[in-house]
N, C-alpha and C. Protein backbone atom coordinates (compact mmCIF):
# COMPACT_ATOMS: atom_id res chain seq x y z
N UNK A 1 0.85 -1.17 0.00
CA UNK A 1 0.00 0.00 0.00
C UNK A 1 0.90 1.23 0.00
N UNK A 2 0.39 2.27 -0.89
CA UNK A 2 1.44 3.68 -0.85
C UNK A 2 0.79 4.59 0.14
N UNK A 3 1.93 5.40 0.58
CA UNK A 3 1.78 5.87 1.89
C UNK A 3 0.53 7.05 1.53
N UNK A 4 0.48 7.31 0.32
CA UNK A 4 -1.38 8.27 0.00
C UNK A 4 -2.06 7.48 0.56
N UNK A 5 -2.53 6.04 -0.37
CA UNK A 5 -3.43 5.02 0.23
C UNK A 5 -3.69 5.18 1.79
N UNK A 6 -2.38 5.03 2.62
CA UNK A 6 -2.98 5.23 3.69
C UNK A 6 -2.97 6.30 4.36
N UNK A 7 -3.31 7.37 4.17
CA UNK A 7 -3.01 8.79 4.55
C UNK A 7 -4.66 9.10 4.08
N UNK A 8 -5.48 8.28 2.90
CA UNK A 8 -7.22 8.73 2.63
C UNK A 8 -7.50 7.42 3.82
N UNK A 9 -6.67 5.93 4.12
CA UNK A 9 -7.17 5.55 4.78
C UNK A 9 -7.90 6.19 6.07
N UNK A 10 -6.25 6.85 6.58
CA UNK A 10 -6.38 7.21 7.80
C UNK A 10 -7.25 8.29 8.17
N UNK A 11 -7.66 9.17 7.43
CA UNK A 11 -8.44 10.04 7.44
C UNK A 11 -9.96 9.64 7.33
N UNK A 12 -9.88 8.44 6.62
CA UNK A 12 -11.26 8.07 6.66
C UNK A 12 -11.83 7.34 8.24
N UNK A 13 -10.65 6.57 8.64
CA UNK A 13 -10.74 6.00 9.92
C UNK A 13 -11.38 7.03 11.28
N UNK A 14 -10.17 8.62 10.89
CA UNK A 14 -9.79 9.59 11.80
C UNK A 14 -11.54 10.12 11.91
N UNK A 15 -12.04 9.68 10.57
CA UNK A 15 -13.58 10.62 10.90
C UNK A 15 -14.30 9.41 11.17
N UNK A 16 -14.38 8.08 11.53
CA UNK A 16 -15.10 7.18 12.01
C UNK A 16 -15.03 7.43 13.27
N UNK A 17 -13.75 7.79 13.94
CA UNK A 17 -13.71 8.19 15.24
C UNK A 17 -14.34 9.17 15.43
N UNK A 18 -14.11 9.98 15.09
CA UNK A 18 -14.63 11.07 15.94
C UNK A 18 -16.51 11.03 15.97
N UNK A 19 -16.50 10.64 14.66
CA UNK A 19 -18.11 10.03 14.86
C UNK A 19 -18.50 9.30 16.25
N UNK A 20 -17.65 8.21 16.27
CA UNK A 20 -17.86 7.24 17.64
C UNK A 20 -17.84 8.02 18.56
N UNK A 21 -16.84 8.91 18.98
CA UNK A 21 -16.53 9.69 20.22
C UNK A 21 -18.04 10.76 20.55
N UNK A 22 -18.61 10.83 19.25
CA UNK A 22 -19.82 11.62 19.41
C UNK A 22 -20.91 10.85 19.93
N UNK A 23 -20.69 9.65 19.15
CA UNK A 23 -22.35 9.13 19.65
C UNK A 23 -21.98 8.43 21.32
N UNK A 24 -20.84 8.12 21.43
CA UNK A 24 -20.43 7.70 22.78
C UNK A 24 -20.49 9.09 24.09
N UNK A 25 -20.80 10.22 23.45
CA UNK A 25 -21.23 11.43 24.52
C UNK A 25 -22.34 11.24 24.33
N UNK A 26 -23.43 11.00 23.31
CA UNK A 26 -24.48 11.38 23.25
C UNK A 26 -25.34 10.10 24.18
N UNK A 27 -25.10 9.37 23.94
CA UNK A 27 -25.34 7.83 24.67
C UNK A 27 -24.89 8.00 26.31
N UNK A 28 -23.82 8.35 26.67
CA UNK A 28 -23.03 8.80 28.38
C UNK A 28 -24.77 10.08 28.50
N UNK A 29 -24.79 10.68 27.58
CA UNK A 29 -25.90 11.84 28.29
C UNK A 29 -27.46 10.93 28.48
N UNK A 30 -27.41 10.08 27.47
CA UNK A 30 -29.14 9.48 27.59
C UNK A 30 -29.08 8.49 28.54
N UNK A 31 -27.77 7.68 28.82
CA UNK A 31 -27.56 6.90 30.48
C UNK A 31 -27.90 7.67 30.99
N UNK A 32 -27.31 8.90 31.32
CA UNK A 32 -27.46 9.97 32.89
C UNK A 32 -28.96 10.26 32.90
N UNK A 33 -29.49 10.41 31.64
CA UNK A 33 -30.89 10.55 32.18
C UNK A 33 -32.12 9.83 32.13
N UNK A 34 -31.60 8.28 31.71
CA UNK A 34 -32.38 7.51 31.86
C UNK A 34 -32.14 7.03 33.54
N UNK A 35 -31.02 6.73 33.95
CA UNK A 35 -30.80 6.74 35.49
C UNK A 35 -31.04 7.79 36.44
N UNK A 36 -31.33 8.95 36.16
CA UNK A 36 -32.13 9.75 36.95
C UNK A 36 -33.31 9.64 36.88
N UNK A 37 -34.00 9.08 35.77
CA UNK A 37 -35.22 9.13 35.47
C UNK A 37 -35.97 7.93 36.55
N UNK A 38 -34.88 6.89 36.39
CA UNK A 38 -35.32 5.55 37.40
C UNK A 38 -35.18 5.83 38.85
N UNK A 39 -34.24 6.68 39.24
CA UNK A 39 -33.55 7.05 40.58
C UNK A 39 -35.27 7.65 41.17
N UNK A 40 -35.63 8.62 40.15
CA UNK A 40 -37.08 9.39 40.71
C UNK A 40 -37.98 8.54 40.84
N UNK A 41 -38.35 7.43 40.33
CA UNK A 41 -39.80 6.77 40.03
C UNK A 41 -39.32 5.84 41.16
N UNK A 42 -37.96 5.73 41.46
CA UNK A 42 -37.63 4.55 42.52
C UNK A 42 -38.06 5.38 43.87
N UNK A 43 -37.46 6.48 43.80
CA UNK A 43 -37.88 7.42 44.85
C UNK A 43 -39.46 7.45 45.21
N UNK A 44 -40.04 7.67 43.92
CA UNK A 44 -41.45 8.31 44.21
C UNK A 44 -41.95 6.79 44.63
N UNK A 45 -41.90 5.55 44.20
CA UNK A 45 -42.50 4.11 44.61
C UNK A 45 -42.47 4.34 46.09
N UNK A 46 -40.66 4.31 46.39
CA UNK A 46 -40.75 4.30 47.91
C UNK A 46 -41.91 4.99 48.89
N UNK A 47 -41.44 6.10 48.48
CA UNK A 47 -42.68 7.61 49.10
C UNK A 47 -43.77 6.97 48.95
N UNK A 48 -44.39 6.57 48.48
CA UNK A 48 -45.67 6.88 47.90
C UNK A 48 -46.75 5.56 47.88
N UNK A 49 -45.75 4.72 47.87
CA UNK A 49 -46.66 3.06 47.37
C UNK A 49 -47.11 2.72 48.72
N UNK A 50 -48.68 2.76 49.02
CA UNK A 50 -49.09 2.07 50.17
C UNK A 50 -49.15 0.94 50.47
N UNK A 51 -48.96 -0.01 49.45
CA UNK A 51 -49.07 -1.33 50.00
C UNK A 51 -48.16 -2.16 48.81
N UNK A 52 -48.14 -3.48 49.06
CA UNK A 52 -47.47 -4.41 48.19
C UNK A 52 -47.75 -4.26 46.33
N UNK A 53 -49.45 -4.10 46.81
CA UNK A 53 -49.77 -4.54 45.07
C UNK A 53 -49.30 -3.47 44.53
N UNK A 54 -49.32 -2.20 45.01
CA UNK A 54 -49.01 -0.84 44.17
C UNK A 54 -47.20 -1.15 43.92
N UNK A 55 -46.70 -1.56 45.05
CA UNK A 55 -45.13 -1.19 44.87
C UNK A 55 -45.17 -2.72 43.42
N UNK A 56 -45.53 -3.29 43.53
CA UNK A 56 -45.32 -4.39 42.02
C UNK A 56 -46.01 -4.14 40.92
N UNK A 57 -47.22 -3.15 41.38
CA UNK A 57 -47.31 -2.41 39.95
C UNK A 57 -46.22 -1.31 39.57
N UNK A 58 -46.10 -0.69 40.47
CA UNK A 58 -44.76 0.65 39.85
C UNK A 58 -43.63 -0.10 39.46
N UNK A 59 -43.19 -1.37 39.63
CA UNK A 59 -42.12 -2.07 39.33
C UNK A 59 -42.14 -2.68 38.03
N UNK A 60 -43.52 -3.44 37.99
CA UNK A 60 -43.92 -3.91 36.94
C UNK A 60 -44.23 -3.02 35.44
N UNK A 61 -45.15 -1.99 36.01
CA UNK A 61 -44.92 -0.89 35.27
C UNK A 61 -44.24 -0.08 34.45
N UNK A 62 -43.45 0.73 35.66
CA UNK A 62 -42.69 1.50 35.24
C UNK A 62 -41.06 0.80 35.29
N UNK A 63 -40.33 0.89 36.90
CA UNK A 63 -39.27 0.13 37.09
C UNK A 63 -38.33 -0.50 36.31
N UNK A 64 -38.91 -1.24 35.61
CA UNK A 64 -39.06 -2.62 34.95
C UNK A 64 -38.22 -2.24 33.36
N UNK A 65 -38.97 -1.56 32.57
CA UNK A 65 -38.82 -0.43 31.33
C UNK A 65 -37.72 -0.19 31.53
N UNK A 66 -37.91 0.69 32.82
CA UNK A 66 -36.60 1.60 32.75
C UNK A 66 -35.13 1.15 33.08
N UNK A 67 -35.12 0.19 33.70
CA UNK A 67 -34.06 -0.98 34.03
C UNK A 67 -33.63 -1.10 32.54
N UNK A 68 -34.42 -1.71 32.15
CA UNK A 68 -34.06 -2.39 30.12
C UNK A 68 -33.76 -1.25 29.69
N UNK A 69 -34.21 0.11 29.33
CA UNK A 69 -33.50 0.96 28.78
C UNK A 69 -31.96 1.36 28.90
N UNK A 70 -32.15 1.25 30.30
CA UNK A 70 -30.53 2.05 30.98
C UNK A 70 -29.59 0.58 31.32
N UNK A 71 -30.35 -0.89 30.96
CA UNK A 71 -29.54 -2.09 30.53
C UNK A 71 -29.20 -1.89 28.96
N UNK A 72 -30.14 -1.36 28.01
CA UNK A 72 -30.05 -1.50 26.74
C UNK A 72 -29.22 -0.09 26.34
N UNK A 73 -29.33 0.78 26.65
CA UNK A 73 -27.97 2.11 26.31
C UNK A 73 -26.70 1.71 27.39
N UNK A 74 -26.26 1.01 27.87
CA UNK A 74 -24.94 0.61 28.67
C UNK A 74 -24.43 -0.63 27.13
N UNK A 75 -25.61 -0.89 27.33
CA UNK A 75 -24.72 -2.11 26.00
C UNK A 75 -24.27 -1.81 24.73
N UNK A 76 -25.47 -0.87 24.27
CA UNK A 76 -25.16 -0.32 22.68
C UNK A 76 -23.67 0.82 23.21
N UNK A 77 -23.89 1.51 24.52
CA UNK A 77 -22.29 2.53 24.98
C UNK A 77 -21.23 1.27 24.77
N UNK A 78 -21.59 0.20 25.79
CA UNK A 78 -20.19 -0.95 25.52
C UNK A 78 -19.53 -1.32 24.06
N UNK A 79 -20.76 -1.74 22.95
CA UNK A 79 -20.26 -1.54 21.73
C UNK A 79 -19.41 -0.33 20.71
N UNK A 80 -20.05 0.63 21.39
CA UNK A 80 -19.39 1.77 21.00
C UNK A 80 -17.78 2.02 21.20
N UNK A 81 -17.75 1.60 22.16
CA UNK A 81 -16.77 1.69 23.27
C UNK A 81 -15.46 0.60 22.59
N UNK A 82 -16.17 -0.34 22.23
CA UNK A 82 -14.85 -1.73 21.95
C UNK A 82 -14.63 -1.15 20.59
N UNK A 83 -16.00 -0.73 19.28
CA UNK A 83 -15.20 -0.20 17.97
C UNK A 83 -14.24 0.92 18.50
N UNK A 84 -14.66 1.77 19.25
CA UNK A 84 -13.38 2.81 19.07
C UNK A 84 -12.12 2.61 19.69
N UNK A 85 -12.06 1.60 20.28
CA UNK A 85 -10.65 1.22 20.61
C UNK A 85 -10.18 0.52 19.73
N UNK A 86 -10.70 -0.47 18.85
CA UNK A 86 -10.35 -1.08 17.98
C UNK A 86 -9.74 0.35 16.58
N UNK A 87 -10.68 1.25 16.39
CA UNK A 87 -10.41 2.20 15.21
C UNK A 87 -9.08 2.97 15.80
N UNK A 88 -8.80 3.77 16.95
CA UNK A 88 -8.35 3.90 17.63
C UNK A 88 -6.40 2.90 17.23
N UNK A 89 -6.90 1.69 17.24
CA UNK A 89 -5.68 0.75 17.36
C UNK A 89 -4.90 0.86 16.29
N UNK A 90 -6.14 0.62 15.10
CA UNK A 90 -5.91 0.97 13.51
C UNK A 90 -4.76 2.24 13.31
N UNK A 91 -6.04 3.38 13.65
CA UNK A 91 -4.37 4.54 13.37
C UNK A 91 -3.75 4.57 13.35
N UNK A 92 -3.13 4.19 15.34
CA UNK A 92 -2.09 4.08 15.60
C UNK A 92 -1.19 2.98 14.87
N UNK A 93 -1.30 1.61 14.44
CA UNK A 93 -0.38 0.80 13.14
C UNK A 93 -0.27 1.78 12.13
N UNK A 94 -1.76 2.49 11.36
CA UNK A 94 -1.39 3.17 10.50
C UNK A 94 -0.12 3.92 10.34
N UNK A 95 -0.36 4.88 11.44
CA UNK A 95 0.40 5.95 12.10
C UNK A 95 2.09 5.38 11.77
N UNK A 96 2.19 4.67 12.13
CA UNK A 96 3.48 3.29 12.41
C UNK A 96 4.09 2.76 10.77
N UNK A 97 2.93 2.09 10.00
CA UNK A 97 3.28 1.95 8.56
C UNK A 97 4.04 3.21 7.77
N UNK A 98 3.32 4.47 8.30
CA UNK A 98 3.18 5.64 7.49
C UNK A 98 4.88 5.70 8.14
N UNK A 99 5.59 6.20 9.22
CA UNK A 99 6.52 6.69 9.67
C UNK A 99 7.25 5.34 9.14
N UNK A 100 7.38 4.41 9.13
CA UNK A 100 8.35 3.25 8.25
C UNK A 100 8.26 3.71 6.80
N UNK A 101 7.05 3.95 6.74
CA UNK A 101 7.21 4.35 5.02
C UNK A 101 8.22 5.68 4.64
N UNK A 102 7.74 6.68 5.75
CA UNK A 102 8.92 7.74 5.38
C UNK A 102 9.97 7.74 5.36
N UNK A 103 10.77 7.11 6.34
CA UNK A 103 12.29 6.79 6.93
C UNK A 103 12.41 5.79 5.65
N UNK A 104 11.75 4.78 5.13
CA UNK A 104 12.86 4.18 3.93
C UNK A 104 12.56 5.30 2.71
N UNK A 105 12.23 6.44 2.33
CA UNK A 105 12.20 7.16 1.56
C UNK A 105 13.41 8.32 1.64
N UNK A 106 13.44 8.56 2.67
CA UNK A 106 14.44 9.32 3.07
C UNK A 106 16.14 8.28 3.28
């Protein structure tokens, strides 16, 4: 591969990242407020539920949802998380090919 080749590689990689790094803030912000969102309804159950059947309806209900959401954005963040270390890894070889490529040119 000529060191152009990987110089549109790397640039193409360089903007996969930063893509990732975006949706991996945007995902860290919809955790924080899907876990506040549960923190309140956990709150308000406590407060509020007079008896058994109500506290297993608010669980069942609501609880429940919101668990799977803030289980289901931790996982799609975890995926996020392993491509960009992986793209991340890429460069850096890139990075590595490219500086071998220069030094035997010079």
């Amino acid at each position: 591969m000529e060191q152009e080749d990987l110089e549109v590689w790397e640039r193409e990689i360089s903007s996969r990242v930063e893509y990732l790094e975006q949706e991996a803030e945007k995902l860290e912000q919809r955790i924080k407020k899907a876990e506040y969102k549960d923190n309140i309804m956990s709150s308000a159950m406590n407060k509020f539920a007079d008896d058994e059947a109500q506290v297993d309806f608010i669980k069942h209900n609501y609880l429940n949802e919101s668990n799977e959401t803030v289980k289901s954005l931790n996982e799609e963040y975890g995926v996020i998380i392993k491509e960009l270390k992986f793209q991340n890894a890429v460069l850096q070889q890139i990075g590595q090919v490219n500086a071998a490529l220069r030094e035997e040119e010079d």
